[in-house]
C-alpha atoms as a PDB file:
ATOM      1  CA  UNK A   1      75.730 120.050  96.312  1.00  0.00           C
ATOM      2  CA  UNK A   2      72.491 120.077  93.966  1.00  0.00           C
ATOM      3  CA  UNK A   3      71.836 122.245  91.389  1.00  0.00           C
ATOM      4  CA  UNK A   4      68.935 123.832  89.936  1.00  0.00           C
ATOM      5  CA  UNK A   5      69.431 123.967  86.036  1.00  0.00           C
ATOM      6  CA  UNK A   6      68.037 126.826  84.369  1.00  0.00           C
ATOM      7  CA  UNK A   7      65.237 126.985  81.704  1.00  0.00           C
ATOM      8  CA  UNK A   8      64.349 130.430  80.576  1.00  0.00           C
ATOM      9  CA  UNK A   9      60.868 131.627  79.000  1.00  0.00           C
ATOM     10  CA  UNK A  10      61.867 134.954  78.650  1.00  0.00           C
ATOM     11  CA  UNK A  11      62.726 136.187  75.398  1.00  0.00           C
ATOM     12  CA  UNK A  12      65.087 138.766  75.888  1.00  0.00           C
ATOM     13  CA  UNK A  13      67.238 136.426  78.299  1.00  0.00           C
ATOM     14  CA  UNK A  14      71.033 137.091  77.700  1.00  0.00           C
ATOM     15  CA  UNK A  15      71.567 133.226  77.839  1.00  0.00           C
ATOM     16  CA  UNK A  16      69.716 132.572  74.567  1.00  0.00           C
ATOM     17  CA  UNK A  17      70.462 129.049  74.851  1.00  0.00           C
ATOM     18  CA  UNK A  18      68.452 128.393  77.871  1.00  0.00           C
ATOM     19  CA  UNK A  19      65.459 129.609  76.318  1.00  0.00           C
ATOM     20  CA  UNK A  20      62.982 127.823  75.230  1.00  0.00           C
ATOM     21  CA  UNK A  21      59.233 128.577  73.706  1.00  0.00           C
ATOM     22  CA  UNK A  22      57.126 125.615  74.150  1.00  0.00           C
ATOM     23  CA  UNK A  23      56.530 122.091  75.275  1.00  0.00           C
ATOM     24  CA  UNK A  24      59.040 120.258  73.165  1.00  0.00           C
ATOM     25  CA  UNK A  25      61.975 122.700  73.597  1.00  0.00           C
ATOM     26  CA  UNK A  26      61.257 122.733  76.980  1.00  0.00           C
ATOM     27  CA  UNK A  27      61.753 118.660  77.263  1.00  0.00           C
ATOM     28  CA  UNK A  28      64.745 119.210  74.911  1.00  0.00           C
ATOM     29  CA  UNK A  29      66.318 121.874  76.944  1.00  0.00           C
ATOM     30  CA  UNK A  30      65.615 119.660  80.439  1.00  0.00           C
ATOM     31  CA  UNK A  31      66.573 116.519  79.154  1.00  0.00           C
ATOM     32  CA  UNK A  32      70.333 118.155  78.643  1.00  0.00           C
ATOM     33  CA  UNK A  33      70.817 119.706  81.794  1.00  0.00           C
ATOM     34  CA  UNK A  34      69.417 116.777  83.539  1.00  0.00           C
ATOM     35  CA  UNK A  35      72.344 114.838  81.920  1.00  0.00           C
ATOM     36  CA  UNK A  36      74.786 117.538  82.194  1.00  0.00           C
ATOM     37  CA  UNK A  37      74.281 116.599  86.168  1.00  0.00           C
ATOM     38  CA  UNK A  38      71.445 118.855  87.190  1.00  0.00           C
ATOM     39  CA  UNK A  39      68.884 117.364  89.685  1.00  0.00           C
ATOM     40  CA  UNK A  40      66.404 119.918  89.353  1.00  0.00           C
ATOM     41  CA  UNK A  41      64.967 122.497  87.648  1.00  0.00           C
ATOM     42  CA  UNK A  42      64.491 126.743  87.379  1.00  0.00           C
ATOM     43  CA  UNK A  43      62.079 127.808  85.356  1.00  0.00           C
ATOM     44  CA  UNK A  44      61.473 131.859  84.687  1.00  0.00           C
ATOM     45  CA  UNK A  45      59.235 133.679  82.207  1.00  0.00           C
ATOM     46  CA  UNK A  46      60.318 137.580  83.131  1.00  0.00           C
ATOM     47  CA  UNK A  47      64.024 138.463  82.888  1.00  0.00           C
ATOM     48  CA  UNK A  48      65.530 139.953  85.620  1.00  0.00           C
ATOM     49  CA  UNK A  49      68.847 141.977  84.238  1.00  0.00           C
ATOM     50  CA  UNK A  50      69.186 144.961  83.274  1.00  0.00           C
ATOM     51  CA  UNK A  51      67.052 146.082  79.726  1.00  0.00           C
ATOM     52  CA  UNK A  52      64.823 143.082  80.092  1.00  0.00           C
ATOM     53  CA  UNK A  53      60.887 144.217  79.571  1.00  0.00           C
ATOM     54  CA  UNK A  54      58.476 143.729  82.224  1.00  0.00           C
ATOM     55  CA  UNK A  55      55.526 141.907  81.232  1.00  0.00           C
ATOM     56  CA  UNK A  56      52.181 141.290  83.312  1.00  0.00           C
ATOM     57  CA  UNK A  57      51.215 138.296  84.546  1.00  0.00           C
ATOM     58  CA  UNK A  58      48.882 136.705  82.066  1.00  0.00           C
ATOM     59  CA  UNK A  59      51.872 136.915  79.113  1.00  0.00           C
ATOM     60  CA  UNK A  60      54.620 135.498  81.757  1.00  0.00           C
ATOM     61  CA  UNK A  61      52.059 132.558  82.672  1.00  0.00           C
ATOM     62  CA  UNK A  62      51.571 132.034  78.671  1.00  0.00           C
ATOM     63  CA  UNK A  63      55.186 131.806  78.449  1.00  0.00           C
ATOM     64  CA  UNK A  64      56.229 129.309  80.903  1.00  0.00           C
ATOM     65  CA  UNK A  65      52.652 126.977  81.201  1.00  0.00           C
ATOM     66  CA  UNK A  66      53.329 124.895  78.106  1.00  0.00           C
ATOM     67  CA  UNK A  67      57.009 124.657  79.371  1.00  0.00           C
ATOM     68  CA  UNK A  68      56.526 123.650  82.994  1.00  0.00           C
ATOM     69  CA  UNK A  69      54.057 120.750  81.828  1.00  0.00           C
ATOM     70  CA  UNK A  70      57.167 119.718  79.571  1.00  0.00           C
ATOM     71  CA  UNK A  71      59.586 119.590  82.477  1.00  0.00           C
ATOM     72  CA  UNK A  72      57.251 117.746  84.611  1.00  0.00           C
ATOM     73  CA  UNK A  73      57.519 115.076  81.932  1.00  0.00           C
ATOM     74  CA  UNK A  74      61.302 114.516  82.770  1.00  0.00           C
ATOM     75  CA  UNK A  75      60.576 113.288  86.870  1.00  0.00           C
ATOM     76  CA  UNK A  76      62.550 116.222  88.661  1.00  0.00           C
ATOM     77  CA  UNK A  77      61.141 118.303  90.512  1.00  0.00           C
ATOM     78  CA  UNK A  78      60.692 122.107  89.283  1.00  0.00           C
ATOM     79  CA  UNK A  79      61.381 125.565  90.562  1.00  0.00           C
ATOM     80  CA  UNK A  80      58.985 128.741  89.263  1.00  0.00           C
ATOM     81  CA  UNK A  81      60.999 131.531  89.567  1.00  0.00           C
ATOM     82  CA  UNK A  82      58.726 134.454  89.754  1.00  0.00           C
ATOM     83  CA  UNK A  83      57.839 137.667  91.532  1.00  0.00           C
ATOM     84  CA  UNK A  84      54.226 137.631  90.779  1.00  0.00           C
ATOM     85  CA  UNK A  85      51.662 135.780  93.356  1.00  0.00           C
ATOM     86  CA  UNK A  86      49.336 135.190  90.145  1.00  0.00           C
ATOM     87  CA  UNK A  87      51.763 133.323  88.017  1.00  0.00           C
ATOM     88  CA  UNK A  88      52.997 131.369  91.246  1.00  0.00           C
ATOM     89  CA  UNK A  89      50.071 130.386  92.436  1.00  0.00           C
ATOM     90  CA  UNK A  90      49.109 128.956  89.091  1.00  0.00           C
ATOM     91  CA  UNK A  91      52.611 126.919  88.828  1.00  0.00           C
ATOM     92  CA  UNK A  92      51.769 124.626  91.702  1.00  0.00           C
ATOM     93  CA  UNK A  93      48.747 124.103  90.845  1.00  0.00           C
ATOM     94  CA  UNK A  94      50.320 122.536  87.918  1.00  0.00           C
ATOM     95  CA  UNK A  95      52.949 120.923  89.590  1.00  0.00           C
ATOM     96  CA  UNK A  96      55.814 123.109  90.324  1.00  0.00           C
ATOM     97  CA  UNK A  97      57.242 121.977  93.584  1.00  0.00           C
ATOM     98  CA  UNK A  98      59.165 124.862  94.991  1.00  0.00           C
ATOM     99  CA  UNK A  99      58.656 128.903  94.865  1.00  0.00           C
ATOM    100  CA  UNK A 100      61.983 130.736  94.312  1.00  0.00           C
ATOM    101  CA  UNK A 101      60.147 133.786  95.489  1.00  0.00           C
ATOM    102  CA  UNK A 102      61.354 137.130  92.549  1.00  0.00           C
ATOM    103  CA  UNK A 103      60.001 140.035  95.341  1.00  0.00           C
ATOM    104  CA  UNK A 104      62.145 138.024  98.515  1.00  0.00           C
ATOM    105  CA  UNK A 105      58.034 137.014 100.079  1.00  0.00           C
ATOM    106  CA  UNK A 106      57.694 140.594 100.904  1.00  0.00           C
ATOM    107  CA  UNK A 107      54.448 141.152  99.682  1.00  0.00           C
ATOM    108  CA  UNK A 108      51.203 139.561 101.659  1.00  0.00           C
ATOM    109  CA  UNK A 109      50.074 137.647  98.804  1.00  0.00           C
ATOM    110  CA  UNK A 110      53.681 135.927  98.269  1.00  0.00           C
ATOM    111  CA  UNK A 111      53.545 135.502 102.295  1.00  0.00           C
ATOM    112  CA  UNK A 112      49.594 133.861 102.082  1.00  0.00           C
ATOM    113  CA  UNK A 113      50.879 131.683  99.259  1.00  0.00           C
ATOM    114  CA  UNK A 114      53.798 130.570 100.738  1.00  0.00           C
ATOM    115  CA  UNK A 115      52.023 129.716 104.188  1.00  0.00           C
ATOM    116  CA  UNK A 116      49.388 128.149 102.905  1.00  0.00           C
ATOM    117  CA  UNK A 117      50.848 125.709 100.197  1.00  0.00           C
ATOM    118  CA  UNK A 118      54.179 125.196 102.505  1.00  0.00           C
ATOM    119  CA  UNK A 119      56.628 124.520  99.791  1.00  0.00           C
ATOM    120  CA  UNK A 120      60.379 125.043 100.106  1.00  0.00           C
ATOM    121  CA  UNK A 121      61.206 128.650  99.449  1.00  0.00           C
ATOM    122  CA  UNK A 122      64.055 129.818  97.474  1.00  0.00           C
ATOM    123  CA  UNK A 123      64.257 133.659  99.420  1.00  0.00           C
ATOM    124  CA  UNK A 124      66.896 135.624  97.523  1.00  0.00           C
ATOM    125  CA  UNK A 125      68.137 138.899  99.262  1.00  0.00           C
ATOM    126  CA  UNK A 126      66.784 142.167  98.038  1.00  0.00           C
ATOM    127  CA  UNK A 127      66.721 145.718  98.649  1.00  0.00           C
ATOM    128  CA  UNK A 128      63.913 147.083  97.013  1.00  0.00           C
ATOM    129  CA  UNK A 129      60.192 145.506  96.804  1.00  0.00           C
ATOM    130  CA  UNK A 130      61.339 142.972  93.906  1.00  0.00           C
ATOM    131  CA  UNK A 131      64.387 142.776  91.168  1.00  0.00           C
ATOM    132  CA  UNK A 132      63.017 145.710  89.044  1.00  0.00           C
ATOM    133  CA  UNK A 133      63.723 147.766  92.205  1.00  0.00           C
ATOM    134  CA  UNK A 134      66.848 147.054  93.546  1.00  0.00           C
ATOM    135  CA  UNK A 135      69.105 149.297  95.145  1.00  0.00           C
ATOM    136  CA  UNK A 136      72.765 149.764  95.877  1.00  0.00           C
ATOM    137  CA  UNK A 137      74.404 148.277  98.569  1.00  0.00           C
ATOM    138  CA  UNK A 138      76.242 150.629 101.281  1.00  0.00           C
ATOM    139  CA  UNK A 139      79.759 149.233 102.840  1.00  0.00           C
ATOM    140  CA  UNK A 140      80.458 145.694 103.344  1.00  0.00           C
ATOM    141  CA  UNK A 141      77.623 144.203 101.075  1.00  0.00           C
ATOM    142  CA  UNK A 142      77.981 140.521 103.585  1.00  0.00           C
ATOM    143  CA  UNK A 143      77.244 142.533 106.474  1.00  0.00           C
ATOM    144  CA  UNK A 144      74.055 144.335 105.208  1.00  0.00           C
ATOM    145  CA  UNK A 145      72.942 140.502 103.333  1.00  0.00           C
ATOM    146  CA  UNK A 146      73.399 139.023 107.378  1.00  0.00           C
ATOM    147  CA  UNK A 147      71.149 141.787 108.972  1.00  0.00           C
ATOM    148  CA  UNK A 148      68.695 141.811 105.894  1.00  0.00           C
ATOM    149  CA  UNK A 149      68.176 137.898 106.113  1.00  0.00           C
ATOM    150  CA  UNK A 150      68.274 138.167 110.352  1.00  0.00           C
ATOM    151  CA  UNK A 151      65.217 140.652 109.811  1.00  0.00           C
ATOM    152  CA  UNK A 152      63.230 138.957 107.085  1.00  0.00           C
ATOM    153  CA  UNK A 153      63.734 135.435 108.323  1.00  0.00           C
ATOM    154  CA  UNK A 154      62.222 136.643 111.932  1.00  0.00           C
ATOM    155  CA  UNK A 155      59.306 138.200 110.071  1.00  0.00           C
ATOM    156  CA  UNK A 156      58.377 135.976 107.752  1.00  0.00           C
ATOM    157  CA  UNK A 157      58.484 133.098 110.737  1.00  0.00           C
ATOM    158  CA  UNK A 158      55.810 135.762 112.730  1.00  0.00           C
ATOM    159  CA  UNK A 159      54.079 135.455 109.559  1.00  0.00           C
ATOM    160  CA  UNK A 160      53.519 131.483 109.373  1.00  0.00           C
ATOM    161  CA  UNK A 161      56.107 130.774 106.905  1.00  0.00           C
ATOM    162  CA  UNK A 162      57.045 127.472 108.911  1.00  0.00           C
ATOM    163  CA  UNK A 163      58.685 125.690 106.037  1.00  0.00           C
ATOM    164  CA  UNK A 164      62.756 125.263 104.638  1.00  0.00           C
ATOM    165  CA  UNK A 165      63.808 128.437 103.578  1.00  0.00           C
ATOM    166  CA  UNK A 166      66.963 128.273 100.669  1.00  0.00           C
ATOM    167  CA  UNK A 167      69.225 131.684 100.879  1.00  0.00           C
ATOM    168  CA  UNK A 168      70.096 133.199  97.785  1.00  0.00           C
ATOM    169  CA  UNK A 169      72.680 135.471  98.075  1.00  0.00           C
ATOM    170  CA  UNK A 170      70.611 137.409  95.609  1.00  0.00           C
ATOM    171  CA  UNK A 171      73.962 138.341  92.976  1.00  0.00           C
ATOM    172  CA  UNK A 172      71.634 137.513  90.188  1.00  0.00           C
ATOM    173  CA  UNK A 173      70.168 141.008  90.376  1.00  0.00           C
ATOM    174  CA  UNK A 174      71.876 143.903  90.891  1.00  0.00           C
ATOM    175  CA  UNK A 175      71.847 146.445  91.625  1.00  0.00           C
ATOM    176  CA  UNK A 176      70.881 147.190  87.928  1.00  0.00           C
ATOM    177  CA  UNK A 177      73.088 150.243  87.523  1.00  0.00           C
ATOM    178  CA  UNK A 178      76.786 148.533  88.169  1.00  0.00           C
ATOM    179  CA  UNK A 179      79.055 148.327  85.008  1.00  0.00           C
ATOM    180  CA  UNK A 180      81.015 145.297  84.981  1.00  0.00           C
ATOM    181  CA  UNK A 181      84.337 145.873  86.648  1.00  0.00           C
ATOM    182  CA  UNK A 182      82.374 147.569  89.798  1.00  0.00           C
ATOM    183  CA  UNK A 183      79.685 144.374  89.670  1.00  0.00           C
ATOM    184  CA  UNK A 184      82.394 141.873  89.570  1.00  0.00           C
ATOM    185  CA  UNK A 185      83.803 143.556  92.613  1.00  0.00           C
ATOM    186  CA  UNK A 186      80.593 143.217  94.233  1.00  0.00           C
ATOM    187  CA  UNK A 187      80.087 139.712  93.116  1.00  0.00           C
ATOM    188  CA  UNK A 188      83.491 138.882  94.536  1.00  0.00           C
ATOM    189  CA  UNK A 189      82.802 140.184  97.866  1.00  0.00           C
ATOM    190  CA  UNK A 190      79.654 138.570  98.840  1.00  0.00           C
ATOM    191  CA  UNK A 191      81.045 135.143  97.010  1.00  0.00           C
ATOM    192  CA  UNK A 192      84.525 135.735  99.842  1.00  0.00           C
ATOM    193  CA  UNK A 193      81.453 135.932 102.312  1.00  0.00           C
ATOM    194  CA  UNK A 194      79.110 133.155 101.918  1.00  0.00           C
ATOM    195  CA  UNK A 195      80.411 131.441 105.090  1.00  0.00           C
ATOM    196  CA  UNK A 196      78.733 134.021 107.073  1.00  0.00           C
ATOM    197  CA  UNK A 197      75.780 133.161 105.917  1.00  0.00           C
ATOM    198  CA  UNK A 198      75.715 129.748 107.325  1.00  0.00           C
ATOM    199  CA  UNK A 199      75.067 131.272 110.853  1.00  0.00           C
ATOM    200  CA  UNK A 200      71.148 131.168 110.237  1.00  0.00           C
ATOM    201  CA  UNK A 201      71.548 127.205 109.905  1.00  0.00           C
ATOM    202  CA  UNK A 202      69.691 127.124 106.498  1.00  0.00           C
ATOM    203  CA  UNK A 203      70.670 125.899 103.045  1.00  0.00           C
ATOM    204  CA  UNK A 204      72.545 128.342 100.856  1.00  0.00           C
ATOM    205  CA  UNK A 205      70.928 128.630  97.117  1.00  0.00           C
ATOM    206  CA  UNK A 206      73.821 130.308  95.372  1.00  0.00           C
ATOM    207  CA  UNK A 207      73.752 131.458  91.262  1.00  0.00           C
ATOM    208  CA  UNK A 208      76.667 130.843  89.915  1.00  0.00           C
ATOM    209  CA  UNK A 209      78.007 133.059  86.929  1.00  0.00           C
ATOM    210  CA  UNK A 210      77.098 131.275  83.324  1.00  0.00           C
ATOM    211  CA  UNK A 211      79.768 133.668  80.621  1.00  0.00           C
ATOM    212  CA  UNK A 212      82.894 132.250  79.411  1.00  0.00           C
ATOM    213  CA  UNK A 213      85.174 134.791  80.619  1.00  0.00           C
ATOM    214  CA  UNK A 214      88.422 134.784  83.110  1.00  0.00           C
ATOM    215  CA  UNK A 215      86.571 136.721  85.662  1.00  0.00           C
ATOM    216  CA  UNK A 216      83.374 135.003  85.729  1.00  0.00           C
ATOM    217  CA  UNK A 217      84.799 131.330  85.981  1.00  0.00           C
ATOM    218  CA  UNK A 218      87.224 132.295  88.752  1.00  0.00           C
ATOM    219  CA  UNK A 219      83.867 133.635  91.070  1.00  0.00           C
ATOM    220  CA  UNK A 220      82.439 130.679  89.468  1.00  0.00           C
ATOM    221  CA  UNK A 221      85.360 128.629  91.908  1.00  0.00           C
ATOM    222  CA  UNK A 222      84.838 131.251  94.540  1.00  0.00           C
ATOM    223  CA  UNK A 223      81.291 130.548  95.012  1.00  0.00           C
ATOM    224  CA  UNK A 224      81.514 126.961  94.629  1.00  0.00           C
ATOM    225  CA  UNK A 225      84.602 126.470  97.378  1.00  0.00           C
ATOM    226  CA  UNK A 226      82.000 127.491  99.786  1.00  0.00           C
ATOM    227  CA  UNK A 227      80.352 124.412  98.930  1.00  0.00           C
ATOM    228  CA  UNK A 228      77.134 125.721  99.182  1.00  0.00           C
ATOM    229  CA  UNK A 229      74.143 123.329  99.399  1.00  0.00           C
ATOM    230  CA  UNK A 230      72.194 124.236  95.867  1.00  0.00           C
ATOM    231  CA  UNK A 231      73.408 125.850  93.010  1.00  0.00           C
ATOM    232  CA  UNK A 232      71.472 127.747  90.272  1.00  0.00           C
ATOM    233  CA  UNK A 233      73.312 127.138  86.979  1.00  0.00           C
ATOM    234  CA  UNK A 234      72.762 127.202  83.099  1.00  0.00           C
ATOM    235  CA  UNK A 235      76.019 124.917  82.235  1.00  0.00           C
ATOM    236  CA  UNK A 236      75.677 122.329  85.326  1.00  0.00           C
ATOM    237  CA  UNK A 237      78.201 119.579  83.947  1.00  0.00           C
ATOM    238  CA  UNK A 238      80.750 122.364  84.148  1.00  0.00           C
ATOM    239  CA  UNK A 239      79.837 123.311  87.463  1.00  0.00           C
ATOM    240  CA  UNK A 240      80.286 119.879  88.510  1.00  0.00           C
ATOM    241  CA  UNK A 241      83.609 119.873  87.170  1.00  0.00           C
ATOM    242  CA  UNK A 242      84.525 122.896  88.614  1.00  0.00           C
ATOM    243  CA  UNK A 243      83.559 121.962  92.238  1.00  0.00           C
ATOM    244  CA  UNK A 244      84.988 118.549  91.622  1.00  0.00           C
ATOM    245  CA  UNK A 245      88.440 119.904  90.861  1.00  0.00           C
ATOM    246  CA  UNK A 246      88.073 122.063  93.614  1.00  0.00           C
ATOM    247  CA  UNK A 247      87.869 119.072  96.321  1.00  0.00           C
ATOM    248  CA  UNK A 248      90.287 117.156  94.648  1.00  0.00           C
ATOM    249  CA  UNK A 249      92.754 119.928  95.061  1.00  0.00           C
ATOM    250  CA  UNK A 250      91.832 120.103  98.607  1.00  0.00           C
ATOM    251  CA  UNK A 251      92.342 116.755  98.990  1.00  0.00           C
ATOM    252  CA  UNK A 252      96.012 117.032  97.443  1.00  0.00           C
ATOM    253  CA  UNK A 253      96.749 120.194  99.809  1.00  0.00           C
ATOM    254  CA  UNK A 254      96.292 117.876 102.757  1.00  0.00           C
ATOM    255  CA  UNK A 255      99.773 117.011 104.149  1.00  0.00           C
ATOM    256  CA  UNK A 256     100.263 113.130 105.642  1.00  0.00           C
ATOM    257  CA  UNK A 257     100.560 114.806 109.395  1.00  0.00           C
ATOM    258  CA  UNK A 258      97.440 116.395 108.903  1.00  0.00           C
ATOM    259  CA  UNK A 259      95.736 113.103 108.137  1.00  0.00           C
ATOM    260  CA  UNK A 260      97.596 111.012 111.087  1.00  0.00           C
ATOM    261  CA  UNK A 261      96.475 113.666 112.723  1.00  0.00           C
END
């Protein structure tokens, strides 16, 4: 497992301590998290919950220029996280090294982008042209994710997008309108069902929760004893713990006869 340590741009970010608004906060902010046992970075300049103002291009590029050249000073390798083709294609010119794509590459520009630089992907599942947008999910929310991905994945390779794609299970979203109790329920279900997603043979990208509460740490462990291949976290040394204690008490649950065995 690697994960993808957070840096946000965005101002009205819930996580206020991932936020940072310039070059040296930035190197600050990615200096922790790369010795809190993250291996990479996120960086976003638009939030994407619920409340968060949408801002055009040209601000969200102001936001997160100064902060991607400071991450690039640190040797890992960094993530824009953004719906807009603009702001994307202007990270990798910089230096950003992989597109976790806001709108899910539905839109032609994202697709012509994404074809023609051929960097790994980070395709989070959406229903609705981009976070701002999403909608509710009908019945088992695993099932729709597996025909939604099984669609997209067959389009986008008709398209020319040739390279690594990284599912995201796409919880960081939405929908928008869910109060807690019904989200966490939501949450819960598509964490129980991230073995499904393994079918398409791809890595799984998978954010983990980031609040202190009873409910969000245990989908924290549900997510992570899937043992999915990247993680997206704010707090990586305790998602290391976390998925270290899980395998260990794995490891103890093994009998001798299953080992002879």
């Amino acid at each position: 497992m690697e994960i993808f340590g957070v840096v946000n741009t965005s101002p009205d970010s819930k996580a206020e301590f991932s936020v940072v608004r310039d070059f040296s906060e930035a190197v600050a902010r990615g200096a922790e998290l790369l010795a809190q046992g993250a291996d990479y970075f996120d960086l976003g300049g638009e939030g994407s919950t619920h409340g968060s103002n949408e801002v055009s291009a040209a601000v969200e590029w102001q936001r997160v220029e100064r902060p991607l050249r400071g991450l690039l000073t640190l040797g890992a390798e960094v993530a824009i996280d953004t719906r807009k083709p603009e702001v994307a294609r202007r990270a990798l010119d910089a230096g950003a090294a992989v597109l976790n794509a806001g709108e899910a590459l539905q839109s032609p520009e994202m697709i012509e982008l994404a074809t023609e630089r051929e960097v790994t992907v980070v395709l989070p599942f959406m229903l609705g042209r981009d976070f701002r947008s999403v909608r509710d999910v009908s019945g088992d929310p695993v099932a729709v994710m597996v025909e939604w991905f099984g669609e997209h994945i067959e389009r986008l390779r008709r398209a020319g997008v040739a390279q690594e794609l990284l599912l995201d299970c796409g919880v960081g979203f939405g929908p928008h309108d869910m109060e807690w109790p019904e989200r966490a329920q939501y949450q819960r279900a598509v964490y129980s069902g991230l073995g499904k997603l393994r079918r398409f043979g791809l890595p799984l990208y998978v954010p983990v929760p980031w609040m202190q509460t009873p409910d969000r740490l245990e989908l924290l462990d549900l997510a992570l004893s899937h043992k999915p291949d990247y993680v997206r976290a704010h707090r990586p040394a305790q998602v290391r713990e976390h998925f270290d204690a899980i395998g260990a008490a794995n490891a103890a649950a093994v009998t001798p006869d299953q080992i002879d065995s």
